[in-house]
Protein backbone atom coordinates (compact mmCIF):
# COMPACT_ATOMS: atom_id res chain seq x y z
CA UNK A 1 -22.50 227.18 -101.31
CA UNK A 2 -25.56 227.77 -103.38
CA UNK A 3 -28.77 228.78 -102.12
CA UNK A 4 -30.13 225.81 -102.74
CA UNK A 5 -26.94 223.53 -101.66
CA UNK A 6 -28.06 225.17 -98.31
CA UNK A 7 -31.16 224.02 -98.35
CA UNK A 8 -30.24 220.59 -99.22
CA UNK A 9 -29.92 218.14 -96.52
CA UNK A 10 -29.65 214.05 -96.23
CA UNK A 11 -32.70 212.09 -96.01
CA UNK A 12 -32.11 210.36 -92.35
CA UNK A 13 -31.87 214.54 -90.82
CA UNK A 14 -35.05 215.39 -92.67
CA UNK A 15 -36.43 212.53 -91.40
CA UNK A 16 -35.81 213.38 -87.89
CA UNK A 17 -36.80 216.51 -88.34
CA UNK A 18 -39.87 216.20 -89.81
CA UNK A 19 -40.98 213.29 -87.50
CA UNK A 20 -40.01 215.17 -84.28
CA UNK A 21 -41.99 218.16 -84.87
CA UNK A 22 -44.68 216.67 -86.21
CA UNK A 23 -45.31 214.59 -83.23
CA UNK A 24 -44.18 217.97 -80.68
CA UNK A 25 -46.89 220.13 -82.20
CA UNK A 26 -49.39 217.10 -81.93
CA UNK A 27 -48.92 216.68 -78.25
CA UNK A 28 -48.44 220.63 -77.60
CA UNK A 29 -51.46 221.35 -79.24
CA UNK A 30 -53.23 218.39 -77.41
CA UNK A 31 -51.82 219.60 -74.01
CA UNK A 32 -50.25 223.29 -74.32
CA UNK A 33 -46.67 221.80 -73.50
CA UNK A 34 -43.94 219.10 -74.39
CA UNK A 35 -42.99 220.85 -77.79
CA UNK A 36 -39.23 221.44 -76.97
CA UNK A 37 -39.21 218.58 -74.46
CA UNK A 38 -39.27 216.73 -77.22
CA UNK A 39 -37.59 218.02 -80.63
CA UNK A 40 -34.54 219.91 -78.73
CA UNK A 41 -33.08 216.26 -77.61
CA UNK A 42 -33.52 215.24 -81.48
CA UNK A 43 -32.20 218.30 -82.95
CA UNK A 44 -29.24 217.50 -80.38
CA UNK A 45 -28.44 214.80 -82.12
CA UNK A 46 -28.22 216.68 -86.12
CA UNK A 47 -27.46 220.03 -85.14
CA UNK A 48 -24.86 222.19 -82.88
CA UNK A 49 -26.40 222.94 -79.30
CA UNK A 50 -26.80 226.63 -80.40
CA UNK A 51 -29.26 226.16 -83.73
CA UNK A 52 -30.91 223.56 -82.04
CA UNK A 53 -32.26 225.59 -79.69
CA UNK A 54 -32.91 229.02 -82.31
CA UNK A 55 -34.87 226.48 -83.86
CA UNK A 56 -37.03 225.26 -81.31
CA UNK A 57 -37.36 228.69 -80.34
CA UNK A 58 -38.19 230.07 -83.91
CA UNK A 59 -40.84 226.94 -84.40
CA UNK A 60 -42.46 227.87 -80.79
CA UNK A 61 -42.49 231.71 -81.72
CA UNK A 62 -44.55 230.48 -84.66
CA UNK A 63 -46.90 228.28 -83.32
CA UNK A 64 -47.77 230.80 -80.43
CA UNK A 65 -48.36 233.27 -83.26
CA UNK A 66 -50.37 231.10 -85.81
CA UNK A 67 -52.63 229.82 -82.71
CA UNK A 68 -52.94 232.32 -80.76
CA UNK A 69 -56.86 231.91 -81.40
CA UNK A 70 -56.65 228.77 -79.07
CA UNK A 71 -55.00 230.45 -76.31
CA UNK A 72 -55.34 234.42 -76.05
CA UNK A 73 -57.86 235.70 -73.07
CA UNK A 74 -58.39 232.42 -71.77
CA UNK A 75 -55.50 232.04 -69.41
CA UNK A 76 -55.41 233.84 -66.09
CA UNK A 77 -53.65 237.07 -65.97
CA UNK A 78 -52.38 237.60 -62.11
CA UNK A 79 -49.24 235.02 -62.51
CA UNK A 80 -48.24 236.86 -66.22
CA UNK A 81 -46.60 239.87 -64.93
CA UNK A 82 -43.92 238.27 -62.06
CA UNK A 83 -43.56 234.75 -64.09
CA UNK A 84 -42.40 236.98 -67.03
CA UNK A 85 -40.31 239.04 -65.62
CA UNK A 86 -38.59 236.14 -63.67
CA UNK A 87 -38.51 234.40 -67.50
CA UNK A 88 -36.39 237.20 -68.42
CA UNK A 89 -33.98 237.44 -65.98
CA UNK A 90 -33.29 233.34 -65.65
CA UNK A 91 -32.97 233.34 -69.94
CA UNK A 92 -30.26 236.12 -69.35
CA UNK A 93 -28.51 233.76 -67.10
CA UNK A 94 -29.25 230.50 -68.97
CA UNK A 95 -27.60 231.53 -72.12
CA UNK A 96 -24.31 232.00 -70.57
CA UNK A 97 -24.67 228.76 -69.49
CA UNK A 98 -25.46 227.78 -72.99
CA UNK A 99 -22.61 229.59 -74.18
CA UNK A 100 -19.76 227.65 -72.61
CA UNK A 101 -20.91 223.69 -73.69
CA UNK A 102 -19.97 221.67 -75.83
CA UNK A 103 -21.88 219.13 -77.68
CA UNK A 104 -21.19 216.48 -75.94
CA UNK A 105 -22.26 218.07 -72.77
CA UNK A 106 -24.88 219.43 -74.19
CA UNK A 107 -26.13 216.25 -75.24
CA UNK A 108 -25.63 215.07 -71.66
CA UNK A 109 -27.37 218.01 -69.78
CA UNK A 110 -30.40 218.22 -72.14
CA UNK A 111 -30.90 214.12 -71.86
CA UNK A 112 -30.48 214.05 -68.40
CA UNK A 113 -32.70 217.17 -67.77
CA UNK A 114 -35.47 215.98 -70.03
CA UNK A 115 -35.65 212.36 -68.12
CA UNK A 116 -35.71 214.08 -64.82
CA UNK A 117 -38.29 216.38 -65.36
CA UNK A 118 -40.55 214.03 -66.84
CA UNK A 119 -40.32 211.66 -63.73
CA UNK A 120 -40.96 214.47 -62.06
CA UNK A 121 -44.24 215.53 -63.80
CA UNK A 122 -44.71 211.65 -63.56
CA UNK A 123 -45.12 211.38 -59.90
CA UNK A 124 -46.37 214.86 -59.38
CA UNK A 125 -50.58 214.71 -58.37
CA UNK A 126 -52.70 217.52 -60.08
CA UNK A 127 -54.56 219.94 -57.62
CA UNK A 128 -55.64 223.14 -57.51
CA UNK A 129 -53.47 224.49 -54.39
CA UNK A 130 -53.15 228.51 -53.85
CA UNK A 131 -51.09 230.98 -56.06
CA UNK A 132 -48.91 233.74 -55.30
CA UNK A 133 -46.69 236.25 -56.88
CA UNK A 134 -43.39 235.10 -54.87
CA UNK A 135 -44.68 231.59 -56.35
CA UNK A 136 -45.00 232.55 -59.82
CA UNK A 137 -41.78 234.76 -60.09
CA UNK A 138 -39.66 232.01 -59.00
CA UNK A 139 -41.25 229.62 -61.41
CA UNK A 140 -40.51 232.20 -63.92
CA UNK A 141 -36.86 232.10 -62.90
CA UNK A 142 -36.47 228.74 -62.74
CA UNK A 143 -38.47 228.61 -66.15
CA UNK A 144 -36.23 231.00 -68.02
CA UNK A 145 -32.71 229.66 -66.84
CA UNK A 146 -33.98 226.14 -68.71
CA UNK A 147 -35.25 228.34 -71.62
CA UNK A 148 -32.00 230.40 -72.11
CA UNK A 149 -29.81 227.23 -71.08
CA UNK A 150 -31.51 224.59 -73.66
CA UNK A 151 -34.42 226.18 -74.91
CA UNK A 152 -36.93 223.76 -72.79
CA UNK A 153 -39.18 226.42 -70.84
CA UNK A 154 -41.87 223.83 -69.47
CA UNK A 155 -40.89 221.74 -66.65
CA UNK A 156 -41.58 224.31 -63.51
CA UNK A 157 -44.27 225.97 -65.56
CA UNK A 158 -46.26 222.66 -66.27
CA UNK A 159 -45.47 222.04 -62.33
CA UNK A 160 -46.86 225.32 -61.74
CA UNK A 161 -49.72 224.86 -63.82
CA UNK A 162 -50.35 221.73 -62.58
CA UNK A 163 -50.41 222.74 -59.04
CA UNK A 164 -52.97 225.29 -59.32
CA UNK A 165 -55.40 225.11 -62.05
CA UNK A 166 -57.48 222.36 -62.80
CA UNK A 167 -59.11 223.23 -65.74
CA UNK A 168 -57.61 221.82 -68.68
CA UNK A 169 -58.55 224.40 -71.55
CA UNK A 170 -57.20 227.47 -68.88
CA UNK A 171 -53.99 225.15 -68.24
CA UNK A 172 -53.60 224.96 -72.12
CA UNK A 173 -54.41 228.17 -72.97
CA UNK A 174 -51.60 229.87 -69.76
CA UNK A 175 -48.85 227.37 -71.08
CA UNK A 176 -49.44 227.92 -74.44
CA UNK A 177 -49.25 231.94 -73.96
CA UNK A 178 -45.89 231.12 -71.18
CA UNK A 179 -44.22 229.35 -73.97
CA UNK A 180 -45.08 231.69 -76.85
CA UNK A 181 -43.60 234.86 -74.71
CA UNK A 182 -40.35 232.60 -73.58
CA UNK A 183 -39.90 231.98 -77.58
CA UNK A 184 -39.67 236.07 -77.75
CA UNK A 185 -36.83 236.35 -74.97
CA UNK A 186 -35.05 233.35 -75.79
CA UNK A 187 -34.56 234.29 -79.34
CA UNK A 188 -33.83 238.03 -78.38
CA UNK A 189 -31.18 236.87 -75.74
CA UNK A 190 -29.76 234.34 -78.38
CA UNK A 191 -29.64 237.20 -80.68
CA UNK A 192 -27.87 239.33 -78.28
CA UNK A 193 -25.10 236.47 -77.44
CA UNK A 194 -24.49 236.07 -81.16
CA UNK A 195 -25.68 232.30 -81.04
CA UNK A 196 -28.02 233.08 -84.12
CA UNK A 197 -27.18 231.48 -87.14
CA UNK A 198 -28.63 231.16 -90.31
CA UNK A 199 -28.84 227.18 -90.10
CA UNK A 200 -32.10 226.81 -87.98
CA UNK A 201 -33.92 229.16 -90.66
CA UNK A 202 -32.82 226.70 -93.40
CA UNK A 203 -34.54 223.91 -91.72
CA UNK A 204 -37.87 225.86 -91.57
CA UNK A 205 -38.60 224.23 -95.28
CA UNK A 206 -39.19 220.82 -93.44
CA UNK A 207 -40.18 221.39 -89.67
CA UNK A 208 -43.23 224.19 -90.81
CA UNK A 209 -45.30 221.30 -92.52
CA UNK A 210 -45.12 218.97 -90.30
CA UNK A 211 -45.31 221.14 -87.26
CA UNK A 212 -49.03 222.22 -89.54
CA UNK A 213 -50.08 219.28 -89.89
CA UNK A 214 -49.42 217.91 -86.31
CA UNK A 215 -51.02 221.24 -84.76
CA UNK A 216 -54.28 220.48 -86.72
CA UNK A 217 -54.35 216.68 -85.54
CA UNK A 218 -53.83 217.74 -81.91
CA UNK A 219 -56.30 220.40 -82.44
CA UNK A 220 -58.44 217.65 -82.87
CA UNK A 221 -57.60 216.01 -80.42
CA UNK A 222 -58.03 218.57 -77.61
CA UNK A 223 -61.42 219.24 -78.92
CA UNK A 224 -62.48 215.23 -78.38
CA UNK A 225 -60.80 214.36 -75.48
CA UNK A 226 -60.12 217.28 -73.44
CA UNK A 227 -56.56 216.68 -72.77
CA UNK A 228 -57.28 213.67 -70.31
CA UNK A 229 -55.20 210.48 -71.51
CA UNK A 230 -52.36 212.27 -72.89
CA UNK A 231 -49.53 212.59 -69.14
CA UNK A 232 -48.73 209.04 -69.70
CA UNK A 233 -47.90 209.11 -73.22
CA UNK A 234 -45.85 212.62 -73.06
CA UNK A 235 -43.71 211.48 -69.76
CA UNK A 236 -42.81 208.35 -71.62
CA UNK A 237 -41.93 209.50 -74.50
CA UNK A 238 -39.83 212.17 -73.03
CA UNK A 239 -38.05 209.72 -70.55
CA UNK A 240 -36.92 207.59 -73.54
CA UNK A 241 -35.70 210.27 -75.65
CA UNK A 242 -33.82 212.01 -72.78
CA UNK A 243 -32.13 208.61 -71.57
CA UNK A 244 -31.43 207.72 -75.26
CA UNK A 245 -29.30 211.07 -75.95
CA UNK A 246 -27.54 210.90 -72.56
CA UNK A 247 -26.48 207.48 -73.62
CA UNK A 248 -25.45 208.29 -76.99
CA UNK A 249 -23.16 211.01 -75.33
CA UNK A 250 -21.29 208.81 -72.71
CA UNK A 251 -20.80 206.42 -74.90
CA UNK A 252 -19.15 209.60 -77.54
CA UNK A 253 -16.85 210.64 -74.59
């Protein structure tokens, strides 16, 4: 295959490419999460479980990187240290995981997962209630089994988040540094497991615009309404996409 035969792909995936990250980087940079909440389900759908989530993890390495004006020295530093280190260890396990599904079931996991985690964050009430160490390091477990499993980092983190700051711009700025450090273990524990193929970096022709272009809208965003309208829009959106690719893979079984 040619170089650019590789690149080539059929209009419906770049489509669905283009439209999912687009809309991911919107809401992440409106809210500092629901980035691979929402395009690893889609890529599901085009890709095999294993470059859909390099992908997702190459886009959020990225954005972390081109942003990092937005995020870096306004988060609070206490939770970094035991959160990452519990990232680390839970990726190392998650990836094994990764390693023995198939599609189908990959399909299945990552739609149920996604659906439960936003009804989760759906019924869950903000409030700034006391931090800990033993706190964080288990939400960094818990954090970096979903990263290394299905490269979707942010459910216990957001709860986390949630739970004890109340500030939006701080809650932005700590997810948006969480995610952007579980981007640099996923992909080096990916790496390790030989899951990386040169696929997802094809694809980087279509998501990078879009994910631009949605960053600078959210940007916008963030700056007008201070992240305050947009829980019900991100848990519905999630729910649907997560029940829609669990139901596209029973019905494939």
């Amino acid at each position: 295959m040619t170089a650019w035969g590789a690149l080539a792909l059929p209009a419906d995936q770049i489509l669905w490419i283009a439209t999912s990250v687009g809309v991911a980087a919107l809401i992440r940079a409106f809210t500092g999460f629901g980035f691979a909440m929402l395009v690893v389900p889609v890529f599901s759908l085009i890709l095999a479980p294993n470059d859909a989530v390099v992908l997702s993890a190459v886009l959020a390495l990225i954005l972390g990187v081109v942003t990092y004006r937005a995020w870096w020295g306004l988060f609070p530093l206490a939770p970094v240290l035991p959160m990452m280190a519990g990232a680390f260890f839970g990726t190392a396990v998650g990836v094994w995981f990764l390693s023995s599904l198939s599609v189908l079931e990959f399909q299945l996991w990552i739609g149920a997962l996604v659906a439960a985690a936003s009804l989760a964050l759906a019924r869950f009430t903000p409030g700034e209630r006391p931090a800990s160490p033993p706190l964080a390091l288990g939400t960094g477990v818990a954090s970096g089994l979903m990263n290394g499993a299905f490269a979707i980092p942010g459910p216990p983190v957001i709860l986390y988040v949630v739970a004890t700051l109340t500030d939006p711009a701080q809650s932005r700025a700590f997810l948006m540094m969480f995610f952007f450090g579980s981007s640099i273990v996923s992909l080096a524990m990916f790496s390790l497991a030989g899951l990386v193929s040169t696929r997802p970096f094809q694809l980087l022709w279509v998501a990078i615009p879009s994910m631009w272009l949605g960053n600078q809208l959210g940007n916008a965003a963030f700056h007008r309404f201070a992240g305050a309208a947009y829980r019900p829009l991100v848990v519905g959106l999630c729910v649907l996409i997560g029940l829609s690719i669990s139901a596209k893979a029973l019905i494939d079984l």
